[in-house]
Protein backbone atom coordinates (compact mmCIF):
# COMPACT_ATOMS: atom_id res chain seq x y z
CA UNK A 1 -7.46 -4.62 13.59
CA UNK A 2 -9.31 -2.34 10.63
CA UNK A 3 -7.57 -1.44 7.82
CA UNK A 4 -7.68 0.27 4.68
CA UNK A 5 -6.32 -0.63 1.15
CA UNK A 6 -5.60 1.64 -1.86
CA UNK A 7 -4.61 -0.53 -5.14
CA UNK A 8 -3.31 1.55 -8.15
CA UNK A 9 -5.66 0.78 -11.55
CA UNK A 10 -2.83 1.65 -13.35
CA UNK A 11 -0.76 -1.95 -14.39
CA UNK A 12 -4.00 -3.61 -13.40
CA UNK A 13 -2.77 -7.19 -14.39
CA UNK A 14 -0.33 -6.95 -11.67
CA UNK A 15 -2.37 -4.84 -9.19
CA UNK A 16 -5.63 -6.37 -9.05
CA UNK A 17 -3.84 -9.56 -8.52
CA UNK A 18 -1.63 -7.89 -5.64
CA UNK A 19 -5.00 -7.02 -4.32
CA UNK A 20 -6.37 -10.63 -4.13
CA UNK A 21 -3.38 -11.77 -2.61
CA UNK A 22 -3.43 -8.87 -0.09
CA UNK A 23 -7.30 -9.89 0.75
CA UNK A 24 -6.56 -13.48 1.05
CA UNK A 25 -4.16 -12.55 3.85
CA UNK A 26 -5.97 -10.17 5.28
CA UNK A 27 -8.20 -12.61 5.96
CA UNK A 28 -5.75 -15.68 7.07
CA UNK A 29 -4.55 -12.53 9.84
CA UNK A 30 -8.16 -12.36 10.88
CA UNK A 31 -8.45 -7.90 9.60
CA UNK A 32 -10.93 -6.22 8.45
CA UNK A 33 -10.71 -4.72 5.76
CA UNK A 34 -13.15 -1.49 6.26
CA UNK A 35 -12.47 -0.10 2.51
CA UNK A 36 -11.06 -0.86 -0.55
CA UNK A 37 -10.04 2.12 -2.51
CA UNK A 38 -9.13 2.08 -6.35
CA UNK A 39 -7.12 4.81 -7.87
CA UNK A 40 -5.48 5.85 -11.31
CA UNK A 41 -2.31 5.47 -10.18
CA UNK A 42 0.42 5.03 -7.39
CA UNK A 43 0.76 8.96 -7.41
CA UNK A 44 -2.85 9.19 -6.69
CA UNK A 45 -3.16 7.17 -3.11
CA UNK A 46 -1.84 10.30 -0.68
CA UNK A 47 -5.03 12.39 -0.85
CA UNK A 48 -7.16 9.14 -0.23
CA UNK A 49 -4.92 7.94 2.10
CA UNK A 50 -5.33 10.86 4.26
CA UNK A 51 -9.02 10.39 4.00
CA UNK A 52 -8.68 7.21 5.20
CA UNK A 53 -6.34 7.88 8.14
CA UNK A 54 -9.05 10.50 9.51
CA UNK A 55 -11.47 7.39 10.04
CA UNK A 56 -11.74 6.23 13.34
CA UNK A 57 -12.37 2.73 11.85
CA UNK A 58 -9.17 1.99 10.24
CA UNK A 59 -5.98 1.75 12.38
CA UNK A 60 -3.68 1.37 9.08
CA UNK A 61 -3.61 1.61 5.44
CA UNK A 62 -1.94 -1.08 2.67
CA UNK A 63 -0.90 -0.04 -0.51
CA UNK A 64 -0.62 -1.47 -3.81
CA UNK A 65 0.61 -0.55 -7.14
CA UNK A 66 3.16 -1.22 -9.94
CA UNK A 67 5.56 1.28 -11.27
CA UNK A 68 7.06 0.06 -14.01
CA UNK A 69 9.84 1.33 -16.25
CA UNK A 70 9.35 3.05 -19.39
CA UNK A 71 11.31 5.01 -21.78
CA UNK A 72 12.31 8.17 -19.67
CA UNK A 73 12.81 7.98 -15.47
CA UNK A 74 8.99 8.88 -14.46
CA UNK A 75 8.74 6.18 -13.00
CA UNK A 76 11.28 6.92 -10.24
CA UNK A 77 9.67 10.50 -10.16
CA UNK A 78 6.50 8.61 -9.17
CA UNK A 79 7.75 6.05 -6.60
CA UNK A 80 9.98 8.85 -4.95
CA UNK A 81 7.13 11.53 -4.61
CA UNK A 82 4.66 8.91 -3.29
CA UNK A 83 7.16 7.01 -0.55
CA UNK A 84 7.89 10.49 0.97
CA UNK A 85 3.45 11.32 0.77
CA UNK A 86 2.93 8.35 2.59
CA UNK A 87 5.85 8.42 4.74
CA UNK A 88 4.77 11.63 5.81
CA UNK A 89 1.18 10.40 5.88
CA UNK A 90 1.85 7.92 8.61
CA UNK A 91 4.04 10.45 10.37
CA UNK A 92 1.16 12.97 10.26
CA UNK A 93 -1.28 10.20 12.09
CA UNK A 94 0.61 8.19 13.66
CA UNK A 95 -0.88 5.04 12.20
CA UNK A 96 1.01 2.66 9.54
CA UNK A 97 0.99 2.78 6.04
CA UNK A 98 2.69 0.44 4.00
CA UNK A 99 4.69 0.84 1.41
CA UNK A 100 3.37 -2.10 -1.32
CA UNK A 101 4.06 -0.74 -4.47
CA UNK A 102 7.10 -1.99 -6.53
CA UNK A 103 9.45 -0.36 -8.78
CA UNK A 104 11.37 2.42 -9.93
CA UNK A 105 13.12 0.48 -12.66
CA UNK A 106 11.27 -2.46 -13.04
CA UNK A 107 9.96 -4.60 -15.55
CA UNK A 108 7.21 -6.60 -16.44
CA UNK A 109 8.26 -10.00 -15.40
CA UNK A 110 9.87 -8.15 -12.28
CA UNK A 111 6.43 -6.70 -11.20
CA UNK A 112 4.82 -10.30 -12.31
CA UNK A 113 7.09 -12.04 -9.34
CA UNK A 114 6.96 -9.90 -6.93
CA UNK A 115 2.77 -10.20 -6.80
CA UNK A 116 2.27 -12.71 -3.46
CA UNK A 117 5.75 -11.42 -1.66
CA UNK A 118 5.02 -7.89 -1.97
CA UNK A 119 0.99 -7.49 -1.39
CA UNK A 120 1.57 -10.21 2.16
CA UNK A 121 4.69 -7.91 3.45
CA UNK A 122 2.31 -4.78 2.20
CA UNK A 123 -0.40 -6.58 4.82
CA UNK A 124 1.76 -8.12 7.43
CA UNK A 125 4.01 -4.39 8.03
CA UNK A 126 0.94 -2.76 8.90
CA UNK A 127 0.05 -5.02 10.97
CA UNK A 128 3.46 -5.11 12.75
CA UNK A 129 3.44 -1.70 12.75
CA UNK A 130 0.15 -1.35 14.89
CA UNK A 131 1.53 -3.40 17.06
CA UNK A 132 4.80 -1.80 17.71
CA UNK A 133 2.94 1.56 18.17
CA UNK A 134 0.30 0.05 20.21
CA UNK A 135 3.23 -1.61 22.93
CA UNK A 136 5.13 1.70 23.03
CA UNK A 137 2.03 4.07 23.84
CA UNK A 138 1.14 2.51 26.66
């Protein structure tokens, strides 16, 4: 299976470290991972995604980014907007996109222990995914 991953710049600390985790499975699952995409932020992954999705040589996308609380509720403007782009992303091509970006309403140490659980589900949904397509399209 090819994939795709996005990874937000934005909370880096956490991200980039999501990413490594994500890679090192990736790899134990035997994917390849065709591109690796850095953007800004979490908000900023739909219009790359969609990019991605076109390609012939990636059969799903995984996502990864950190929304983390701050003094007003943007961050559950962000995570809300982006599930329902990449929910609708995955609709639109009928290939999987995970959803591997924590938060609304979390903090620091939150987004700090959820690194390794959240970037292997990010990895191993898509790959479920695929799968579960694949069996019912035949």
């Amino acid at each position: 299976m090819n994939i795709a991953i996005v990874v937000s710049e934005f909370n880096e600390e956490v991200t980039f470290r999501m990413l490594s985790v994500a890679e090192e499975k990736a790899k134990k699952m035997k994917l390849k991972i065709n591109y690796t995409c850095k953007v800004p932020g979490a908000f900023d992954m739909p219009i790359i995604i969609d990019a991605l999705l076109q390609k012939n040589d990636v059969d799903g996308v995984v996502t990864l980014g950190a929304i983390i609380k701050g003094q007003t509720k943007h961050d559950e403007v962000i995570a809300h907007s982006t599930a329902n782009a990449l929910t609708a992303l995955s609709i639109k091509y009928k290939k999987p996109v995970s959803l591997g970006i924590t938060g609304p309403g979390m903090q620091d140490r939150h987004a700090y222990a959820r690194i390794r659980p959240v970037a292997e589900r990010a990895v191993e949904s898509v790959v479920k995914i695929f799968n579960e397509l694949e069996r019912i399209q035949k």
